[in-house]
N, C-alpha and C. Protein backbone atom coordinates (compact mmCIF):
# COMPACT_ATOMS: atom_id res chain seq x y z
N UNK A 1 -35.88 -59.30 35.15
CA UNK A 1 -35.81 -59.75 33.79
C UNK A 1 -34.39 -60.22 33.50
N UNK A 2 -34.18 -61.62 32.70
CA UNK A 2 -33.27 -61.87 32.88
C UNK A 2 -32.59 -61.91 31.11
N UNK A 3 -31.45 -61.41 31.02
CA UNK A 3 -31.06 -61.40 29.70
C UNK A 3 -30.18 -62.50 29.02
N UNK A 4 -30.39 -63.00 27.80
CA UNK A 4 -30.22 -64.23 26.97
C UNK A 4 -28.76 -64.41 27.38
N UNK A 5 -27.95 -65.23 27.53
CA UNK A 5 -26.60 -65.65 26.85
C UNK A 5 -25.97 -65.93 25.54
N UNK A 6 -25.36 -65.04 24.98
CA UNK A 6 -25.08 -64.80 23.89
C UNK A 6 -23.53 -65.77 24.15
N UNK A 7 -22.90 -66.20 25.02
CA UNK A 7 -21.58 -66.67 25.11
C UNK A 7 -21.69 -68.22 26.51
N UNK A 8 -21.27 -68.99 26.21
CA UNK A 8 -20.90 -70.28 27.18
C UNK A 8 -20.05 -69.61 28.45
N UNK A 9 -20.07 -70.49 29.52
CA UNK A 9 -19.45 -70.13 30.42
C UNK A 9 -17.86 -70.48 29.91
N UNK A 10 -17.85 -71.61 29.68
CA UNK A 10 -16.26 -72.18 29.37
C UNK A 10 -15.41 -71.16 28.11
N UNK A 11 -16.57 -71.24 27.08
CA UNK A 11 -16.06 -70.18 26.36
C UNK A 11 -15.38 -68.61 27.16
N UNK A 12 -16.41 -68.27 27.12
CA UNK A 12 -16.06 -66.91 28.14
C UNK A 12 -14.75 -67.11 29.50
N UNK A 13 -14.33 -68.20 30.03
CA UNK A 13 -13.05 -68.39 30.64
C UNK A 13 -12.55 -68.82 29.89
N UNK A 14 -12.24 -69.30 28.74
CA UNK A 14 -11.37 -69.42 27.72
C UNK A 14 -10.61 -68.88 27.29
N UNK A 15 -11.90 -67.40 26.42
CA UNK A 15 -11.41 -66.09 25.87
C UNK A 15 -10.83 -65.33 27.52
N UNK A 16 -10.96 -65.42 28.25
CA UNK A 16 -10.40 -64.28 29.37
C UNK A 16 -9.11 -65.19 29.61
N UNK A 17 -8.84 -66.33 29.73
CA UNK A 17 -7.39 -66.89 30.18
C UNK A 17 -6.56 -66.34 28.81
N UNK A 18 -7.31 -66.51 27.86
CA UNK A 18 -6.17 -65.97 26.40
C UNK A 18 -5.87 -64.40 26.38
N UNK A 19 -6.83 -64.00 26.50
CA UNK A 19 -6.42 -62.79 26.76
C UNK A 19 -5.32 -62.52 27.82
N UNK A 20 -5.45 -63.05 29.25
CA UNK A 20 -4.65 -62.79 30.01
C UNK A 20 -3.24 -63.38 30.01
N UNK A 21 -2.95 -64.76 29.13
CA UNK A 21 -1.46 -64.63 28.72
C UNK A 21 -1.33 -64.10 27.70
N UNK A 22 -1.87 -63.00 26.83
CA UNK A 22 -1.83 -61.88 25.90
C UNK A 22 -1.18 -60.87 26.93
N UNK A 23 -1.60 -60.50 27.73
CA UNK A 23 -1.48 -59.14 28.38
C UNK A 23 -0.13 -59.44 29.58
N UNK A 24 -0.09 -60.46 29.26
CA UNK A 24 1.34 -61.46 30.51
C UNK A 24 2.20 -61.38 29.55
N UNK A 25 2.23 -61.74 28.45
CA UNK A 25 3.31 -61.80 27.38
C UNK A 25 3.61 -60.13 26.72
N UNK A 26 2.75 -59.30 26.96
CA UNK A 26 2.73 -58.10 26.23
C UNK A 26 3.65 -57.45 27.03
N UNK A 27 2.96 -57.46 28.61
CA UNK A 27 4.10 -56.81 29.79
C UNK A 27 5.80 -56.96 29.83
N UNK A 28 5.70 -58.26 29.60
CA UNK A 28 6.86 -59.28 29.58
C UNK A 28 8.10 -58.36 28.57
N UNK A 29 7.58 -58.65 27.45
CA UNK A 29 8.54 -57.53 26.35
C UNK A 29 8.66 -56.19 25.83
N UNK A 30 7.90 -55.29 27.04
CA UNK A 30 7.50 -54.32 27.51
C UNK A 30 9.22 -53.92 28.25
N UNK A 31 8.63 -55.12 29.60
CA UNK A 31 9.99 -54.69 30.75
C UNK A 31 11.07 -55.18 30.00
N UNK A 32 11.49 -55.96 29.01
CA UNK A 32 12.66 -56.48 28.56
C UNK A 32 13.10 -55.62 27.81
N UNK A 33 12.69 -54.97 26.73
CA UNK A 33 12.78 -53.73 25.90
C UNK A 33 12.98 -52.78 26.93
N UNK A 34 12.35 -52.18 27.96
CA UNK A 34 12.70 -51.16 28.50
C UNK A 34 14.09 -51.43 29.22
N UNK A 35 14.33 -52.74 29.65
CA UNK A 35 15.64 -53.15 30.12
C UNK A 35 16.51 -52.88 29.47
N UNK A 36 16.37 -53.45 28.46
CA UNK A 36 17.70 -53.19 27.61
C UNK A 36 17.74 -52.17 27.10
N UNK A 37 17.01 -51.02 26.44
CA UNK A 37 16.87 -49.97 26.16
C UNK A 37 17.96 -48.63 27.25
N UNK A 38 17.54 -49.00 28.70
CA UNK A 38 18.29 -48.48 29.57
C UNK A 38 19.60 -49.23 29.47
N UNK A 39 20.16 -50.51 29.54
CA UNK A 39 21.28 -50.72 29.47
C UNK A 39 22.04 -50.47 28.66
N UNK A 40 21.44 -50.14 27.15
CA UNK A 40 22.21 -49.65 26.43
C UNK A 40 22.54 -48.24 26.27
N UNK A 41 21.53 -47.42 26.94
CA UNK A 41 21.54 -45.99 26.93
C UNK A 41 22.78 -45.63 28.39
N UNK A 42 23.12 -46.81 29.15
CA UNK A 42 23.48 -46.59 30.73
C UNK A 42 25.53 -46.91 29.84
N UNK A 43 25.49 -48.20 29.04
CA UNK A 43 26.33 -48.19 28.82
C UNK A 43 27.24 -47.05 27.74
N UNK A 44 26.30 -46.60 26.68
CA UNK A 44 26.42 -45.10 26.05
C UNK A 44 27.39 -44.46 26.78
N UNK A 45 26.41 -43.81 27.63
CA UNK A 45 26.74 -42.69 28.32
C UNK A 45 28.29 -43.30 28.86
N UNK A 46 28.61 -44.10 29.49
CA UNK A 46 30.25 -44.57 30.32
C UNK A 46 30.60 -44.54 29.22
N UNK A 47 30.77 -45.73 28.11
CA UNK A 47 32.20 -45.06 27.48
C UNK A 47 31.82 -43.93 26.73
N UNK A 48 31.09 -43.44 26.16
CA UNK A 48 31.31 -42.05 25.84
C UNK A 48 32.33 -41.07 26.91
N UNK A 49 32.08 -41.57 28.37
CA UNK A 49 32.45 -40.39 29.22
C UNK A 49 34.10 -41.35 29.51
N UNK A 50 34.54 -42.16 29.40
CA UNK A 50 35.62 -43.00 29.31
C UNK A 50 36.60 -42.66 28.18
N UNK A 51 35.81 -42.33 26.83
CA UNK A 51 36.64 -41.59 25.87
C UNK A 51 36.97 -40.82 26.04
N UNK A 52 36.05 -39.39 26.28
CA UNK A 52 36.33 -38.11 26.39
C UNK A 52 37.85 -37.84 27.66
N UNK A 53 37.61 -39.06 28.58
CA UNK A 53 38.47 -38.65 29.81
C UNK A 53 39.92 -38.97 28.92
N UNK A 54 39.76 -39.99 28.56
CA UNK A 54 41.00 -40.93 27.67
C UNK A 54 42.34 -39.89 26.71
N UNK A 55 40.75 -38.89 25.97
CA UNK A 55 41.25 -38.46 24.98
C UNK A 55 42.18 -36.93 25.47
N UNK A 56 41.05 -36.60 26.59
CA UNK A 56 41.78 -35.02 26.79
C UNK A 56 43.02 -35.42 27.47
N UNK A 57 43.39 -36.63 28.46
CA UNK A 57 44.73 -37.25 29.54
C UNK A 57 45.90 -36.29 28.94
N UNK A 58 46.57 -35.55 29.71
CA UNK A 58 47.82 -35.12 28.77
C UNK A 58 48.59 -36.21 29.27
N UNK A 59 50.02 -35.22 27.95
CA UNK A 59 51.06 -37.00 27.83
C UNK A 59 52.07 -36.27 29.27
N UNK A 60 53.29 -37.00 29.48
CA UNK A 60 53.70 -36.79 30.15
C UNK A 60 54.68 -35.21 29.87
N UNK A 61 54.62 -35.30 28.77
CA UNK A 61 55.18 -33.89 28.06
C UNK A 61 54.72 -32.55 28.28
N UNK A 62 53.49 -32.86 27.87
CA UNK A 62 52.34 -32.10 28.12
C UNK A 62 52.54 -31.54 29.65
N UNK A 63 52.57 -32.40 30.62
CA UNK A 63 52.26 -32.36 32.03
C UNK A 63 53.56 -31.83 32.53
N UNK A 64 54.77 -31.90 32.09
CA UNK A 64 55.78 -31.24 32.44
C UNK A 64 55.77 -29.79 31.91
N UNK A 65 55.63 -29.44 30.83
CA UNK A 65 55.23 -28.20 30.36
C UNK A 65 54.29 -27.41 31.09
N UNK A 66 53.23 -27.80 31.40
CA UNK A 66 52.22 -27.16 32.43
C UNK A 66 52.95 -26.89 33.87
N UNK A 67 53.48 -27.84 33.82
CA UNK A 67 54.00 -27.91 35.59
C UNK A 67 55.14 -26.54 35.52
N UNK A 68 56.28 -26.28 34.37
CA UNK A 68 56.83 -25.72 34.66
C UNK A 68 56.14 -24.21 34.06
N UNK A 69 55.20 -23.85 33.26
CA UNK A 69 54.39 -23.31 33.33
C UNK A 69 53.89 -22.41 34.52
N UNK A 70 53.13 -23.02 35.02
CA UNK A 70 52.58 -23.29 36.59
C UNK A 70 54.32 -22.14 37.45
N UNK A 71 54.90 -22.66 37.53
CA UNK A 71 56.00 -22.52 38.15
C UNK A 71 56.33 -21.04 37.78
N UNK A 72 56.66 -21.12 36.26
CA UNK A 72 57.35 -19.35 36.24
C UNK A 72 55.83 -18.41 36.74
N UNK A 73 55.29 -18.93 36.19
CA UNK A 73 53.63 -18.09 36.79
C UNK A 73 54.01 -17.63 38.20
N UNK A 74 53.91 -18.41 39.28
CA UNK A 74 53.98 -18.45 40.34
C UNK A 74 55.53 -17.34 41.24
N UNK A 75 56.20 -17.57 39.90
CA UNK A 75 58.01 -16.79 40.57
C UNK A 75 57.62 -15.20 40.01
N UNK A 76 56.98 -15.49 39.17
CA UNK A 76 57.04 -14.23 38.09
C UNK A 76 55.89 -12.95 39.34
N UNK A 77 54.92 -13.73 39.82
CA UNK A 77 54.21 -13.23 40.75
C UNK A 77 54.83 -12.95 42.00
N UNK A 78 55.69 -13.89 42.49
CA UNK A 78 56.48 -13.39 43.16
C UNK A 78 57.22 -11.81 43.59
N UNK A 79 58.10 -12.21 42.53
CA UNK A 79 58.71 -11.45 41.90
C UNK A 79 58.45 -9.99 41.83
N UNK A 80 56.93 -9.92 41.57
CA UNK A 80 55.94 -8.75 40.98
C UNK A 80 56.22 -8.37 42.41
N UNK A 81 55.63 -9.08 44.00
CA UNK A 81 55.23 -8.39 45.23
C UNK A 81 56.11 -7.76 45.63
N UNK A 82 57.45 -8.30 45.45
CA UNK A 82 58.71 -8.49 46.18
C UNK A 82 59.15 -6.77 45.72
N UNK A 83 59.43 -6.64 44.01
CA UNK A 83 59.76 -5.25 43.59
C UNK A 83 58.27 -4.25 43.94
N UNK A 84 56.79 -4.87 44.08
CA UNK A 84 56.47 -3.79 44.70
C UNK A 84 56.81 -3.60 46.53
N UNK A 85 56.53 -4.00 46.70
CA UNK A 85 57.09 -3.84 48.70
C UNK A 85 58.64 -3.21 48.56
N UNK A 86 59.49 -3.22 47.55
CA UNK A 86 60.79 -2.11 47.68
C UNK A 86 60.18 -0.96 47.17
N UNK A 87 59.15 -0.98 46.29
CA UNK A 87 58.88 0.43 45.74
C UNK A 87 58.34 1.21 47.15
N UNK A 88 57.24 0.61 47.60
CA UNK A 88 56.86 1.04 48.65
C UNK A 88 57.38 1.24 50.06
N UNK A 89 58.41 0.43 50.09
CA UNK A 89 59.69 0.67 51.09
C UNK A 89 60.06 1.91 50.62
N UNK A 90 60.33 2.20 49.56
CA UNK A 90 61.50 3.08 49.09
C UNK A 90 60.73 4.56 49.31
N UNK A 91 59.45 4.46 48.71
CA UNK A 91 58.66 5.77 48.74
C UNK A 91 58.38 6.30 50.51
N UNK A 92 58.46 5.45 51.26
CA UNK A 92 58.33 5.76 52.22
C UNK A 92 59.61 6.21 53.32
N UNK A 93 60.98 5.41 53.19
CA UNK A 93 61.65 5.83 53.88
C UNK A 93 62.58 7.09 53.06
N UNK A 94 63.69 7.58 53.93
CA UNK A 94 64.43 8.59 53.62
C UNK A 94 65.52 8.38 52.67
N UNK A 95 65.90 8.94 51.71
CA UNK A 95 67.21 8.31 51.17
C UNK A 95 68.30 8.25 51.38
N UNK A 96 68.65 9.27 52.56
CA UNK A 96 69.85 9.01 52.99
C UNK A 96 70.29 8.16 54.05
N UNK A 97 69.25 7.81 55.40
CA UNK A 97 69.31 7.50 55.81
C UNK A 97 69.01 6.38 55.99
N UNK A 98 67.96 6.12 55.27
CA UNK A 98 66.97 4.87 55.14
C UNK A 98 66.19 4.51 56.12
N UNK A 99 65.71 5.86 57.01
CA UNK A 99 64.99 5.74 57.66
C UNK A 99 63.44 5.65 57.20
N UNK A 100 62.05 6.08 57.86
CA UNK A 100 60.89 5.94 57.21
C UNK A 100 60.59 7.59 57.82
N UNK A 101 59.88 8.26 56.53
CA UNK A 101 59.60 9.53 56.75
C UNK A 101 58.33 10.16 57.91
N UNK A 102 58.84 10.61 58.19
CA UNK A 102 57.51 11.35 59.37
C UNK A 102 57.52 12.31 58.96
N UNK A 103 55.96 12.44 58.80
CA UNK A 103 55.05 13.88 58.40
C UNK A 103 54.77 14.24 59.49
N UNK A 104 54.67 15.38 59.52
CA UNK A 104 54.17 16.04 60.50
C UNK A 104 53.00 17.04 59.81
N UNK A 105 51.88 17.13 61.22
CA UNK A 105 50.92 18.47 60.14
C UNK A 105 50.74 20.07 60.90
């Protein structure tokens, strides 16, 4: 049994070619929007992260202060091992002699 045609052939490739540069043009500003959407979210993110680097940079002031900073830190620790290793020199050897004590048991 065969059922009526309600639509032309030409018609019916008509409506399907329109449709399909519908769905060609829809894609189209789909990927362009998503393009740029990322390029602008890609460029965001750099200078945002270009500022932040910009802003924290110390000055050269700054960087000398740290450095000598840095430095007494480092003497001051020194310093610390040096008077303990005499303490511990000291507790250990003799005082008159300056020898190192032997226990005996």
């Amino acid at each position: 049994m065969e059922y009526p045609r309600l639509i032309e052939n030409s018609t019916k490739n008509y409506l399907f070619q329109t449709l399909q540069k519908c769905h060609t043009n829809r894609v189209s500003i789909y990927y362009y929007t998503l393009n740029l959407g990322v390029l602008f979210v890609f460029t965001f993110i750099v200078a945002f992260i270009l500022y932040y680097c910009s802003k924290n940079k110390l000055s050269d002031y700054e960087k000398q202060q740290k450095m000598l900073k840095d430095q007494q830190y480092i003497l001051s620790k020194i310093r610390y091992y040096q008077e303990d290793q005499k303490v511990k020199k000291q507790s250990q050897s003799s005082f008159i002699t300056d020898l190192p004590v032997y226990q005996t048991n």
